[in-house]
C-alpha atoms as a PDB file:
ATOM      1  CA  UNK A   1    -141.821  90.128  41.976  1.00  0.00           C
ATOM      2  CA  UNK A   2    -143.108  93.249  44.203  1.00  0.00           C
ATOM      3  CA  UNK A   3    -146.189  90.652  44.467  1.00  0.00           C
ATOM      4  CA  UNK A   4    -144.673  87.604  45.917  1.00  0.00           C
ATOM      5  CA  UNK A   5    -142.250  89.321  48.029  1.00  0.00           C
ATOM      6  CA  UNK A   6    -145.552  91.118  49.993  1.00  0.00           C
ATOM      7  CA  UNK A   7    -147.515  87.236  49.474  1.00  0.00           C
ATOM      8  CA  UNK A   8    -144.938  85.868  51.186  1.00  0.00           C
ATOM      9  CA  UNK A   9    -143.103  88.440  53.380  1.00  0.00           C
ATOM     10  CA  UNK A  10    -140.360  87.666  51.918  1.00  0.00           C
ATOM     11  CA  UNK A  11    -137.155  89.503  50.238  1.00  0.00           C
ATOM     12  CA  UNK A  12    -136.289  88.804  47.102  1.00  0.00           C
ATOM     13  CA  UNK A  13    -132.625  89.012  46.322  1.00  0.00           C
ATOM     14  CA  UNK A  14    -131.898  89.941  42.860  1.00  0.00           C
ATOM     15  CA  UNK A  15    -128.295  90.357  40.883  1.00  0.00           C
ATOM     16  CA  UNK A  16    -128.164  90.595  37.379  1.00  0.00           C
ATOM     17  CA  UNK A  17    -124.541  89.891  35.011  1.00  0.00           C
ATOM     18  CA  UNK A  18    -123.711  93.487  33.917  1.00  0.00           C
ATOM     19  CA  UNK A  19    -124.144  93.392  30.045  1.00  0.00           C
ATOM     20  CA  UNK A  20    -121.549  91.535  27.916  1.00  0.00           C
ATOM     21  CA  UNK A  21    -120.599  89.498  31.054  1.00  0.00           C
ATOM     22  CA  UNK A  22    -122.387  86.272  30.134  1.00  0.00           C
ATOM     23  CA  UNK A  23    -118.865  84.520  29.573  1.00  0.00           C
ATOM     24  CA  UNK A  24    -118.145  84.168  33.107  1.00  0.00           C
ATOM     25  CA  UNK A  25    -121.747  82.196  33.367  1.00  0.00           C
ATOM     26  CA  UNK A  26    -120.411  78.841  34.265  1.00  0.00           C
ATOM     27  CA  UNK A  27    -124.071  77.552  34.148  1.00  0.00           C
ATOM     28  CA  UNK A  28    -124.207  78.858  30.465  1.00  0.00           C
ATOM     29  CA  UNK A  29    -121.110  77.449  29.201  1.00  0.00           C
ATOM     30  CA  UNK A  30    -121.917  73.768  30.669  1.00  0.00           C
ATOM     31  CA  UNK A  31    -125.142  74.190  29.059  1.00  0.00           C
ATOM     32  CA  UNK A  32    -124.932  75.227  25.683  1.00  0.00           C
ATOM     33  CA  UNK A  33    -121.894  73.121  25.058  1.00  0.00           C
ATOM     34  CA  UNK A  34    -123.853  70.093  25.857  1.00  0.00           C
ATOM     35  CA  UNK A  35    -126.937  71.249  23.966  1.00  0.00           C
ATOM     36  CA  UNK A  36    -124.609  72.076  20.776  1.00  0.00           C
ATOM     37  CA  UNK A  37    -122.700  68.346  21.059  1.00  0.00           C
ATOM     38  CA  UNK A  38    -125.952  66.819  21.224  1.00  0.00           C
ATOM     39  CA  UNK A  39    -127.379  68.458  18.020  1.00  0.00           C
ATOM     40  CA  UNK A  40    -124.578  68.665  15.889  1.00  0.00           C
ATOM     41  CA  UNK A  41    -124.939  67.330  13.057  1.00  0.00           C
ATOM     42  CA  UNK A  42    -129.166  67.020  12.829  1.00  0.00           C
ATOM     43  CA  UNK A  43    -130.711  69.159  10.890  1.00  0.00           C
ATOM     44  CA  UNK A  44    -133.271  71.426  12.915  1.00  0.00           C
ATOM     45  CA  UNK A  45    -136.093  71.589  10.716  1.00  0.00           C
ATOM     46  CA  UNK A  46    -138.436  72.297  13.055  1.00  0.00           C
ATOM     47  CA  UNK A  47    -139.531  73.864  16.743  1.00  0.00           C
ATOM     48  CA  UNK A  48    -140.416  70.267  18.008  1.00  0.00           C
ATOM     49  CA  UNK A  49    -137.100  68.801  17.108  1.00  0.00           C
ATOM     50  CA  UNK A  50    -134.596  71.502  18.632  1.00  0.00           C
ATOM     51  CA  UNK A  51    -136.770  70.864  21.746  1.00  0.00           C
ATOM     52  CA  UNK A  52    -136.660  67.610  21.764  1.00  0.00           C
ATOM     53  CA  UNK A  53    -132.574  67.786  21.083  1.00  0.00           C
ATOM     54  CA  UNK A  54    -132.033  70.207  23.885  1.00  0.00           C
ATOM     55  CA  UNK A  55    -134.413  68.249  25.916  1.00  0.00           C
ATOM     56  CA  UNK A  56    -132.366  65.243  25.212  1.00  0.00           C
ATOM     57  CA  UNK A  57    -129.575  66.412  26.663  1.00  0.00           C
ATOM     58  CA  UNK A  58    -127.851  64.839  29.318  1.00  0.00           C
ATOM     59  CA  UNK A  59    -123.884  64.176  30.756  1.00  0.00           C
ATOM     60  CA  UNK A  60    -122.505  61.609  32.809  1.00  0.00           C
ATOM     61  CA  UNK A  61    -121.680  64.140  35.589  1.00  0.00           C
ATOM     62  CA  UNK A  62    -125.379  64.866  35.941  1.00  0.00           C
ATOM     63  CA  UNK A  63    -126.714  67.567  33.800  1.00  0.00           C
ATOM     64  CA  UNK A  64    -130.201  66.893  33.055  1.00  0.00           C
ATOM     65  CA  UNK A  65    -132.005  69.463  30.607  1.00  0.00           C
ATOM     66  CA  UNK A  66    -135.916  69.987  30.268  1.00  0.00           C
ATOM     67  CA  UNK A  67    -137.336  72.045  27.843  1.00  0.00           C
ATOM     68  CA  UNK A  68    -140.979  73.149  26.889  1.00  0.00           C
ATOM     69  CA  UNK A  69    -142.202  75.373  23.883  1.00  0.00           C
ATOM     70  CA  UNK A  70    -143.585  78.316  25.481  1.00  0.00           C
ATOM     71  CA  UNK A  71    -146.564  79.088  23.580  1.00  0.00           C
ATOM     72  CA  UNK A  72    -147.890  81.902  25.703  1.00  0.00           C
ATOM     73  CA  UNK A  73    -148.450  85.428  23.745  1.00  0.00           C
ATOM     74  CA  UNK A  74    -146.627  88.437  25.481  1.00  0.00           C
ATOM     75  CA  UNK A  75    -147.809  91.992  25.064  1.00  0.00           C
ATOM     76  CA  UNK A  76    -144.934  94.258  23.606  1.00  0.00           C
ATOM     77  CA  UNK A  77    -144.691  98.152  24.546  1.00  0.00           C
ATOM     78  CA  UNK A  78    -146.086  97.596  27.756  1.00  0.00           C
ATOM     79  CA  UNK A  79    -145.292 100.751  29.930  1.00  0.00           C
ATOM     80  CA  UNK A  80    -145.166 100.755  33.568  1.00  0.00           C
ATOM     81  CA  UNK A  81    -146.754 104.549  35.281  1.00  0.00           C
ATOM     82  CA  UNK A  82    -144.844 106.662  37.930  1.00  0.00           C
ATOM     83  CA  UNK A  83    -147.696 105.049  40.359  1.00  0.00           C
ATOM     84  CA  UNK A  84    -146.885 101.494  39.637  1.00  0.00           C
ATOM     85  CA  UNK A  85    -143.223 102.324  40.629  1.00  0.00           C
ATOM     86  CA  UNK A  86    -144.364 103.962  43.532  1.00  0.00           C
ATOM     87  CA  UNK A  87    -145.337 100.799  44.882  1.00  0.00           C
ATOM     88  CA  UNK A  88    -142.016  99.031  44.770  1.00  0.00           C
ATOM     89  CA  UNK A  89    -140.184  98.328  47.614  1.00  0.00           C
ATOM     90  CA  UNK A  90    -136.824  98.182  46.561  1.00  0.00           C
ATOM     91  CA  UNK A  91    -133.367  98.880  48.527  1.00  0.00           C
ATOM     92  CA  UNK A  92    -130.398  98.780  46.000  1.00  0.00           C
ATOM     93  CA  UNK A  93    -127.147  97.553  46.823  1.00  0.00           C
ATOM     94  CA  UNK A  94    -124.098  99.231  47.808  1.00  0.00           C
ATOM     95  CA  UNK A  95    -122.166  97.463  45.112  1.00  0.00           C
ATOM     96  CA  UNK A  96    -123.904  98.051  41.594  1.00  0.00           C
ATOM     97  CA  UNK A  97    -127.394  99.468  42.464  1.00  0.00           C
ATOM     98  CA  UNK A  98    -128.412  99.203  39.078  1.00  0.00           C
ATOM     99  CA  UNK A  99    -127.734  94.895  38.710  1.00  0.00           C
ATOM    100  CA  UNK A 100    -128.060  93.934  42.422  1.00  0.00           C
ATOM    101  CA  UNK A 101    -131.485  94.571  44.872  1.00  0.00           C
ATOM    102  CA  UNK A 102    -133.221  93.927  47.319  1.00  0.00           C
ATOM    103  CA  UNK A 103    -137.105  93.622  47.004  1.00  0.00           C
ATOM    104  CA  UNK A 104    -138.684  94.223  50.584  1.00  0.00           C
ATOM    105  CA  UNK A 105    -142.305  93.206  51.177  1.00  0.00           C
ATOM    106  CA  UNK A 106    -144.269  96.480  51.772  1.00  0.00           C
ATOM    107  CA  UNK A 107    -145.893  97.055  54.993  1.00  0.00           C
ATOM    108  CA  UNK A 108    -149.617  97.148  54.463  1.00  0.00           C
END
């Protein structure tokens, strides 16, 4: 993100839900409670079908899902170095630091 905030001199806001907190996700709930009425019922035997179930899945008030198997391969254990860190440009909030930032672009 440190990249595309100095591409486009831009900031990047960033606030995270403190952990636990996903109930109050409105977003979430109106989601998965469509996804889980359209596939109830059908047996998910497979990656392509719950895919193609949660793709499926629409509601008369507009919601309109698309979904894609990701089939990218992610390294685990990655660590970052005290240097990389170094290069951040990041200004934490008054109001939980830890869940809600600011990236700045740097000034190179």
């Amino acid at each position: 993100m440190q990249k595309s905030a100095n591409q486009h001199q831009m900031e990047v806001h960033v606030s995270h839900y403190p952990p636990g907190t996903s109930k109050w996700n409105k977003i979430e709930h109106r989601l998965f409670s469509q996804i889980s009425l359209n596939w109830r019922a059908k047996p998910l035997t497979s990656l392509f079908v719950m895919i193609s179930l949660i793709g499926a899945t629409t509601t008369t008030t507009g919601l309109v899902v698309k979904a894609v198997l990701d089939e990218n391969e992610y390294k685990t254990g990655i660590k970052i170095t005290d240097e990389q860190t170094k290069e951040w440009n990041i200004e934490k909030n008054n109001f939980h630091g830890k869940w809600n930032y600011i990236i700045k672009p740097n000034l190179n």
